[in-house]
Protein backbone atom coordinates (compact mmCIF):
# COMPACT_ATOMS: atom_id res chain seq x y z
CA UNK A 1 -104.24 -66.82 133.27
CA UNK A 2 -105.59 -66.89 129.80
CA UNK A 3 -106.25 -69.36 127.16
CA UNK A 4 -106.99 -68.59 123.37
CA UNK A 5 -109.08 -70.50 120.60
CA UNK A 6 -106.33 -71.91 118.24
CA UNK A 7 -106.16 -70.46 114.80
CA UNK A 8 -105.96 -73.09 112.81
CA UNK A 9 -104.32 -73.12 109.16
CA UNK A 10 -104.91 -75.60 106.21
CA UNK A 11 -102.00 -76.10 104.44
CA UNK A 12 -100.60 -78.31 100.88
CA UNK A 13 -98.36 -80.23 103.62
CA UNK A 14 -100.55 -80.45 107.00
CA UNK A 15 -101.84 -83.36 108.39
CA UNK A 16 -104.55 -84.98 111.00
CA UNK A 17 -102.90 -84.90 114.05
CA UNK A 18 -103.27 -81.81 115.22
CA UNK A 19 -106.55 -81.58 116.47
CA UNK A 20 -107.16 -85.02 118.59
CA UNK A 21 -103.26 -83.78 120.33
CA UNK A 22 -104.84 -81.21 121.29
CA UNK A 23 -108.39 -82.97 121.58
CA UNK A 24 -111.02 -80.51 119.62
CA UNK A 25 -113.53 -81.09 117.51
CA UNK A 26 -112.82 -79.70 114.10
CA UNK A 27 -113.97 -80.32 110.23
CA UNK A 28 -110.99 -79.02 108.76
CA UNK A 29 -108.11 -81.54 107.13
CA UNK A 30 -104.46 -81.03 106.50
CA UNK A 31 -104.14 -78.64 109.22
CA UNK A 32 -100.54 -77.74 108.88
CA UNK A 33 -100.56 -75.33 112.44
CA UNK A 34 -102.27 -73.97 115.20
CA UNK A 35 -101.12 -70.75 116.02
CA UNK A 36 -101.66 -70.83 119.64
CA UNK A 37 -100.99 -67.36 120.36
CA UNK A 38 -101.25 -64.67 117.32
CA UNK A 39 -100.96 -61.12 117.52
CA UNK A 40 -100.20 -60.90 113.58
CA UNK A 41 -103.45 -59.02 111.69
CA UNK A 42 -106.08 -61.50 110.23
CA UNK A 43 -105.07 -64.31 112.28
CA UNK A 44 -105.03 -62.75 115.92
CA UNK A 45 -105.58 -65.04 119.31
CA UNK A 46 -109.16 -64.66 120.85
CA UNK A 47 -109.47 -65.02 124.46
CA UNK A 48 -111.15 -68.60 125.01
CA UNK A 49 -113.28 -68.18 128.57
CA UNK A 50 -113.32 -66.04 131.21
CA UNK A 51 -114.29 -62.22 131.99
CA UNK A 52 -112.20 -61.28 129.07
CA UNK A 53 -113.87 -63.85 126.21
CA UNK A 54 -114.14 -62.30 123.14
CA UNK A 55 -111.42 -59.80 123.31
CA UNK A 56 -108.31 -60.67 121.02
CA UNK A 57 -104.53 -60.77 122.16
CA UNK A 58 -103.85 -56.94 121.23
CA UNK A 59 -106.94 -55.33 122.88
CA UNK A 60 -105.69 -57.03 125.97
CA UNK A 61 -102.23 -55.44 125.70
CA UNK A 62 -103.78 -52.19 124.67
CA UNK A 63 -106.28 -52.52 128.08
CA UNK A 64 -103.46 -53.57 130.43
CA UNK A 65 -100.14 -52.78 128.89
CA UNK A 66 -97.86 -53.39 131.31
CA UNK A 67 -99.15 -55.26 133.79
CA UNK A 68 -99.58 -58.07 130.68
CA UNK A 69 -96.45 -58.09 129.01
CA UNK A 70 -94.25 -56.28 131.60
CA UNK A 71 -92.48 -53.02 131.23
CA UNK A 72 -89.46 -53.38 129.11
CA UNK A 73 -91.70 -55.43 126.66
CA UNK A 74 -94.34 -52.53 126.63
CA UNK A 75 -91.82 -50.04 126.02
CA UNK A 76 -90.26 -51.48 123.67
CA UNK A 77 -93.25 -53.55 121.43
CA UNK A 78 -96.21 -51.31 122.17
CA UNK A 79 -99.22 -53.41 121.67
CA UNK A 80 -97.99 -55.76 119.39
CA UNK A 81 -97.22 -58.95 121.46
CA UNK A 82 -93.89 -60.00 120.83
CA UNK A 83 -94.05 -63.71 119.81
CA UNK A 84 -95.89 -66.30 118.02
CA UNK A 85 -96.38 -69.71 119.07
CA UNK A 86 -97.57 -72.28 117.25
CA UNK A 87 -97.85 -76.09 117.08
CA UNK A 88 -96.61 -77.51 113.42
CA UNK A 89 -97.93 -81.09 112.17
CA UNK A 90 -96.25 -81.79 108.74
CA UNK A 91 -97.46 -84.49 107.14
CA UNK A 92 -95.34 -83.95 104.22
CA UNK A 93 -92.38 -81.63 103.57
CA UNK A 94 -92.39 -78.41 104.14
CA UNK A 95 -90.09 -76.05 101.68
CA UNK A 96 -86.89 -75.57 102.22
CA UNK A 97 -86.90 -71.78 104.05
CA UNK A 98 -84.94 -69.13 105.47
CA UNK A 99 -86.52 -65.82 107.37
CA UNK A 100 -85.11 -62.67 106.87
CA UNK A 101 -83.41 -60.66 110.32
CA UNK A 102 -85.16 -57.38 111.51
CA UNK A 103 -83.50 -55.21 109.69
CA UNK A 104 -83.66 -56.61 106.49
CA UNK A 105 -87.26 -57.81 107.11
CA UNK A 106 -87.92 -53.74 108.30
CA UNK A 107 -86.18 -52.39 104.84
CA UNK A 108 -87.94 -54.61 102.49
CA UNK A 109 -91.21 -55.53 104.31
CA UNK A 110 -91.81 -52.96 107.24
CA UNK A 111 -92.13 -56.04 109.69
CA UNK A 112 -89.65 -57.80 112.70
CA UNK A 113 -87.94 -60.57 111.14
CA UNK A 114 -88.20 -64.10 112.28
CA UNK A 115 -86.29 -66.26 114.22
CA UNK A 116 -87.74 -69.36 116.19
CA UNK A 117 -86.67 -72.22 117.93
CA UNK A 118 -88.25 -76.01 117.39
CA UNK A 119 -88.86 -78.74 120.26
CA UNK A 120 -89.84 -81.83 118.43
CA UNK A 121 -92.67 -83.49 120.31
CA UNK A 122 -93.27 -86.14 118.18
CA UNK A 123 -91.89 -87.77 115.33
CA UNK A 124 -92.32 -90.73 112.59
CA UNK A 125 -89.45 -93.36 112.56
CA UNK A 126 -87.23 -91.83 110.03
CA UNK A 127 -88.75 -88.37 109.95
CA UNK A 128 -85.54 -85.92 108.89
CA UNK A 129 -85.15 -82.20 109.79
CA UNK A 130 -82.34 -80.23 107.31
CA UNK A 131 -81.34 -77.48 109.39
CA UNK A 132 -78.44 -75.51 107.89
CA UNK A 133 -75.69 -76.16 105.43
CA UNK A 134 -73.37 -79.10 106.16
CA UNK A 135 -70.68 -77.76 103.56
CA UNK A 136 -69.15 -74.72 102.60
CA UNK A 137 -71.16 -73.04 99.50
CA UNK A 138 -70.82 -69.09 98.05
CA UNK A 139 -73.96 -67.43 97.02
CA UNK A 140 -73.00 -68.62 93.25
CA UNK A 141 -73.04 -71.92 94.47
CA UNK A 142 -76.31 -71.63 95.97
CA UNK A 143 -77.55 -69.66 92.87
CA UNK A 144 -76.39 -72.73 90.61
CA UNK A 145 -77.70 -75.57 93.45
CA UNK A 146 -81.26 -74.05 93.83
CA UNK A 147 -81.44 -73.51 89.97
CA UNK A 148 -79.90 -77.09 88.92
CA UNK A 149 -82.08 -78.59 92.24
CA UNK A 150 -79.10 -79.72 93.93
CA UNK A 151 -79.81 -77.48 96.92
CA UNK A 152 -80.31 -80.28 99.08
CA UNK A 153 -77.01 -82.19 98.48
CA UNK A 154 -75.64 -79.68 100.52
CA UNK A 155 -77.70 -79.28 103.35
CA UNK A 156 -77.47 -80.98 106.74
CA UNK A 157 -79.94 -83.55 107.26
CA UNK A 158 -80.81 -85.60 110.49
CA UNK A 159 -82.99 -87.68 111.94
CA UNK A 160 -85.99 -86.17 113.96
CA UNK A 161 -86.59 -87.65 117.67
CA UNK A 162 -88.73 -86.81 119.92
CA UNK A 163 -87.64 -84.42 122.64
CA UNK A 164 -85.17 -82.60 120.09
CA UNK A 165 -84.65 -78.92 120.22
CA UNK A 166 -83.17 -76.76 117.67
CA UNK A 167 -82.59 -73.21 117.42
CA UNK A 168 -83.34 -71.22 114.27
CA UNK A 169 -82.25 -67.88 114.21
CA UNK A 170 -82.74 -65.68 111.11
CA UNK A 171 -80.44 -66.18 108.31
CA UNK A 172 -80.44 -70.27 108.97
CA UNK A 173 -81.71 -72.26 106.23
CA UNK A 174 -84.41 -74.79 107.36
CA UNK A 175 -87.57 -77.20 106.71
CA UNK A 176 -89.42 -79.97 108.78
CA UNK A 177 -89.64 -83.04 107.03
CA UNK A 178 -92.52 -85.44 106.83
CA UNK A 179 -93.83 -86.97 109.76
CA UNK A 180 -92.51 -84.38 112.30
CA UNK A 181 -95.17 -82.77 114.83
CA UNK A 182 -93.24 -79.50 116.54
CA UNK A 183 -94.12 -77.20 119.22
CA UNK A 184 -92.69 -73.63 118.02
CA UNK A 185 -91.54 -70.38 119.20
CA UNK A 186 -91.12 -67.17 117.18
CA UNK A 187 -90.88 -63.95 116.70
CA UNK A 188 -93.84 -62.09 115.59
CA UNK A 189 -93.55 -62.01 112.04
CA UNK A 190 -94.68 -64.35 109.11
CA UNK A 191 -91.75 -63.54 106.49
CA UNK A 192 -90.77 -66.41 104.78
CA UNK A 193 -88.72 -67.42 101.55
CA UNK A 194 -89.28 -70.03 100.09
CA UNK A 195 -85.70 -71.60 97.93
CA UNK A 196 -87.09 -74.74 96.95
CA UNK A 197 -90.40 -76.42 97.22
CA UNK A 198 -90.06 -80.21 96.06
CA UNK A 199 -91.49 -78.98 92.49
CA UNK A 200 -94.99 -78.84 94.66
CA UNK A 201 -98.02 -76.81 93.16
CA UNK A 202 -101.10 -74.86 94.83
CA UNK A 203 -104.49 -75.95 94.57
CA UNK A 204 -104.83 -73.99 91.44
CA UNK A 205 -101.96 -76.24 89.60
CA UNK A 206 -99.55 -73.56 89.58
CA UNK A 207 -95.83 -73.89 91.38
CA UNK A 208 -95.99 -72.30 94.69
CA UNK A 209 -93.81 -68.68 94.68
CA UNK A 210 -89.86 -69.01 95.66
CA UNK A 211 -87.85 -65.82 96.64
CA UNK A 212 -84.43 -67.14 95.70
CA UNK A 213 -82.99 -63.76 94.94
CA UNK A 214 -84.48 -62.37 98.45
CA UNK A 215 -83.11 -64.87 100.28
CA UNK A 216 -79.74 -65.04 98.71
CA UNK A 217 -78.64 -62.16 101.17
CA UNK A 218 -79.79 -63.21 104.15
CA UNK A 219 -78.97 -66.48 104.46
CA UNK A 220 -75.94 -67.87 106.48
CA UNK A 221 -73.75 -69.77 104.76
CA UNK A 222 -71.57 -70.68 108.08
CA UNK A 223 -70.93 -74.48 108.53
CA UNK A 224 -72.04 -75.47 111.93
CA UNK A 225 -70.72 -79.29 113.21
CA UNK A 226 -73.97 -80.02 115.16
CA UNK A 227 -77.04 -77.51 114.90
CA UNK A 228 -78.91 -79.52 117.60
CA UNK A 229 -79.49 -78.14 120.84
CA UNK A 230 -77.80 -80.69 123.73
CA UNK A 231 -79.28 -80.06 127.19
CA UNK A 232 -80.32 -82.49 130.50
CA UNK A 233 -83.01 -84.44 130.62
CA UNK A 234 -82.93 -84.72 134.40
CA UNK A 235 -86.65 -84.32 135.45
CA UNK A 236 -88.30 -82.32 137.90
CA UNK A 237 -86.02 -78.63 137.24
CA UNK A 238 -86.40 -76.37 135.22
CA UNK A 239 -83.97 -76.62 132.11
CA UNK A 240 -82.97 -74.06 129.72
CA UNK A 241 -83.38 -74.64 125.84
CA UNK A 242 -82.93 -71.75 123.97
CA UNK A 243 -81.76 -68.15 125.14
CA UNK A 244 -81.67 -65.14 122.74
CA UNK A 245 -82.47 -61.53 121.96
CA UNK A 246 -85.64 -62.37 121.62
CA UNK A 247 -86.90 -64.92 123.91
CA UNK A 248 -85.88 -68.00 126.31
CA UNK A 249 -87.56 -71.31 126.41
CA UNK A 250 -87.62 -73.49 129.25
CA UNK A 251 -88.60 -77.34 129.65
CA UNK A 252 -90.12 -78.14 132.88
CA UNK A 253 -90.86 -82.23 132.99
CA UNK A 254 -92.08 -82.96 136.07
CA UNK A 255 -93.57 -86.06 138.24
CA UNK A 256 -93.94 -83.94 140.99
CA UNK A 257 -95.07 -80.45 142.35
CA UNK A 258 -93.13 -77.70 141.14
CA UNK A 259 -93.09 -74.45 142.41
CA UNK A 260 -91.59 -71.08 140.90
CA UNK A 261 -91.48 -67.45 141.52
CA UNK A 262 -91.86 -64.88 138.86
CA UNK A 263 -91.57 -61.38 141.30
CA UNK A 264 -88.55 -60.73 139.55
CA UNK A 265 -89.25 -61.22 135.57
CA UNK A 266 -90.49 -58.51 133.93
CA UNK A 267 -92.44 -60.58 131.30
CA UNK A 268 -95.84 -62.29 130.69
CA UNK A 269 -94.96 -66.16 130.58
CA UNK A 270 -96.14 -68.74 127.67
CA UNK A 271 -96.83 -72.37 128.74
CA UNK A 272 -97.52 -74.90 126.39
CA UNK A 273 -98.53 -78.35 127.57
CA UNK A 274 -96.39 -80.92 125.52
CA UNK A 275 -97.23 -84.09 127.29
CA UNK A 276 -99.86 -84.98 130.59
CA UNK A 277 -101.99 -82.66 132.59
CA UNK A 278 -101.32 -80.52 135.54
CA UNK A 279 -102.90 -78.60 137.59
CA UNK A 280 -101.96 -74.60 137.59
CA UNK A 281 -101.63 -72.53 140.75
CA UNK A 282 -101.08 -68.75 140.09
CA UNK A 283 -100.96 -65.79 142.55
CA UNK A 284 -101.82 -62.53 140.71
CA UNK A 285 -102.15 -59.45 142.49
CA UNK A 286 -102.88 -60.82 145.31
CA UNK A 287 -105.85 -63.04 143.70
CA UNK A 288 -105.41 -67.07 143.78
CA UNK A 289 -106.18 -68.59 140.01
CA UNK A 290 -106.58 -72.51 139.55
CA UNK A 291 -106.61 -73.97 135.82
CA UNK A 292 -106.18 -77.36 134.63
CA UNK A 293 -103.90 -77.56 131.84
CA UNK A 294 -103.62 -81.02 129.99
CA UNK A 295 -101.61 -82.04 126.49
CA UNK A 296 -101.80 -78.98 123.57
CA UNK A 297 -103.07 -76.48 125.46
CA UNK A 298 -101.47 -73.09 125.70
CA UNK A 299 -101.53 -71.09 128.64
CA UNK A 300 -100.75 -67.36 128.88
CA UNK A 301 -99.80 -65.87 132.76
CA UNK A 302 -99.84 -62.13 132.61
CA UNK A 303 -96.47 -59.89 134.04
CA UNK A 304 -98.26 -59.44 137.37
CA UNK A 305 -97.84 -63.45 138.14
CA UNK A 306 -95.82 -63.54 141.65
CA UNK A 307 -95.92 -67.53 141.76
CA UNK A 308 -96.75 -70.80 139.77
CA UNK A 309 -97.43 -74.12 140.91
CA UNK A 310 -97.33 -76.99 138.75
CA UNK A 311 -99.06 -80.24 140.45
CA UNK A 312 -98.69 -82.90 137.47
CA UNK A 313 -101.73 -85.71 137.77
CA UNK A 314 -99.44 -87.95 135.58
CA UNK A 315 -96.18 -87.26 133.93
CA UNK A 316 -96.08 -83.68 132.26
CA UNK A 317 -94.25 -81.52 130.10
CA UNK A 318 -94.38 -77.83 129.44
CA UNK A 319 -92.65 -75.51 127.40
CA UNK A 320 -91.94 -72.20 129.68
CA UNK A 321 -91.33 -69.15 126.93
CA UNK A 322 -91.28 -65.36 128.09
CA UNK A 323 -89.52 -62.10 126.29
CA UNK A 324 -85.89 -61.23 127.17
C-alpha cells in the first residue's frame, strides 16, 4: 500500500477547508485542490513513507510495471498512470468548463482528454452544481449566449447535497458552484476550456483566458432529463457509481468489517477515505500489510493485492476507483 504527499494548488476560487479535512498543517490559503494522486509533469505524487519515500508515482510504475498497475493497464499506458484524483474545495465558482475527448485533446494538444466523475462530500445549504444543458441550443446559439453572457440561462442547475454523484464525461459542459467540497476522479490530463468565467480576473487584473472557439466542437449539446447519478445507499456492500472506458468507482460505507478479493482484477486500486477511519488489511504477494486510513487520505494498493479488509473504528466511507 502506498500513500502520497498531496499536491496542493492555490487557486482565484479555493478555499480553507481542505487542509483540516484532511488534517495537515499547511500555510497556504485558497487551496482550490489536492491532487491526491498525480502522474501529470510538474505536479507528480511523491511517495509519503515507507521503503519507497521519495520516489514519485511514475518511477514506481517504471520500477514495477505490472505488478503496480496490472497488465492491460501497462500495456496499454506505459508509465504514465492512468488517472488523477483529486479533492476540490470551491469556495467560490469555478468557470463554467468543458474537457476535450482523446482524440480531439491528441490532435490539438498531444495529451488524453478528460473525463471525470464527482461524489459530493460536502456541501453549503444552497450550494448549486450546473452540469449540462437543460435546453436544446446549436453552436450559434451558444456562440451568441457565451458572447451576450446568457450562457447560463440555459444550463441545468441543481442543488448540491452531500453524497451526490455525477458523471462527467468529455464533451459535458460543467462547473462546481460555491460552497461545494468534491472528491474527484479523472483521467490523466489537465485540458480545460474555459466558456465563461463570471467576468473574474487573475492576480495581475487581467480576465482569465476562455477558449470559446475550442470548445465549441467538443461540447455536447444533448439534453439529458436528470444528469445525476441515482444508486443505493444500503450500507455495508459495495455499490457501483460510475462505470466507463476509463475507470469504475465504487462506494463502500461500512459499520462493519468488510472483506474483498482482488485475485481477479487486473488493476492497482485507489481508495480515498471520504468519511471515518478504518483500519486496512492487505495480502500482497504473500506479505500481510496493516495501515490505518482515516478521513482525506488516499490510499494506493498495487495490482498484486489478493485481499482487502476494511475494519471501520466508527462509520466510514471510501471511494474504491481502479482502471477498466
Amino acid at each position: 500500500m502506498y500513500t502520497f504527499k498531496p499536491v496542493l494548488k492555490q487557486t482565484i476560487w479555493g478555499g480553507e477547508s481542505i487542509a483540516p479535512f484532511k488534517g495537515i498543517q499547511t500555510d497556504l490559503h485558497t487551496i482550490g485542490e489536492s491532487w491526491e494522486i498525480s502522474a501529470l509533469p510538474g505536479s507528480e505524487s511523491v511517495v509519503a513513507d515507507g521503503a519507497d519515500a521519495g520516489k514519485t508515482i511514475t518511477q514506481l510504475v517504471e520500477e514495477q510495471q505490472e505488478k503496480l498497475v496490472g497488465k492491460k493497464v501497462w500495456k496499454q499506458f506505459g508509465t504514465t498512470f492512468p488517472l488523477l484524483i483529486k479533492f476540490i474545495d470551491a469556495r467560490r465558482d469555478l468557470s463554467i468548463q468543458v474537457h476535450p475527448n482523446d482524440e480531439v485533446a491528441m490532435k490539438r494538444h498531444q495529451s488524453r482528454g478528460k473525463s471525470e466523475m464527482w461524489y459530493v462530500v460536502k456541501a453549503d445549504e444552497g450550494s448549486k452544481l450546473r452540469i449540462g444543458f437543460k435546453q436544446s441550443i446549436t453552436k450559434a446559439e451558444y456562440e451568441e449566449r457565451v458572447k451576450s453572457q446568457t450562457i447560463l440561462d440555459v444550463l441545468s442547475e441543481s442543488e448540491a447535497k452531500a453524497g451526490d454523484v455525477y458523471f462527467l464525461p468529455a464533451g459535458r459542459v460543467h462547473s462546481l458552484g460555491e460552497g461545494t467540497f468534491v472528491a474527484e476522479i479523472q483521467e490523466t490530463s489537465d485540458i480545460t476550456y474555459r466558456i465563461y468565467d463570471f467576468g473574474r480576473v487573475d492576480a495581475q487584473g487581467n480576465p482569465r483566458q476562455l477558449h470559446v472557439n475550442e470548445a465549441r466542437d467538443v461540447i455536447d449539446y444533448k439534453v439529458q432529463e436528470d444528469y445525476r447519478t441515482h444508486y443505493d445507499t444500503t450500507p455495508d456492500k459495495r455499490e457501483n457509481l460510475t462505470s466507463c472506458d476509463y475507470f469504475t468507482t465504487n462506494l463502500l460505507h461500512l459499520t462493519k468489517p468488510f472483506r474483498t478479493n482482488y485475485e481477479n482484477l487486473d488493476s492497482f486500486v485507489v481508495l480515498m477515505c471520504l468519511e471515518g477511519r478504518a483500519m486496512l488489511r492487505t495480502e500482497e504477494d504473500d506479505k500481510t500489510i496493516y495501515l490505518q486510513i482515516r478521513q482525506g487520505m488516499t490510499v494506493l494498493l498495487p495490482a498484486t493485492t489478493k485481499l482487502l479488509n476494511v475494519v471501520p473504528e466508527e462509520t466510514c466511507k471510501l471511494l474504491e476507483a481502479y482502471s477498466q
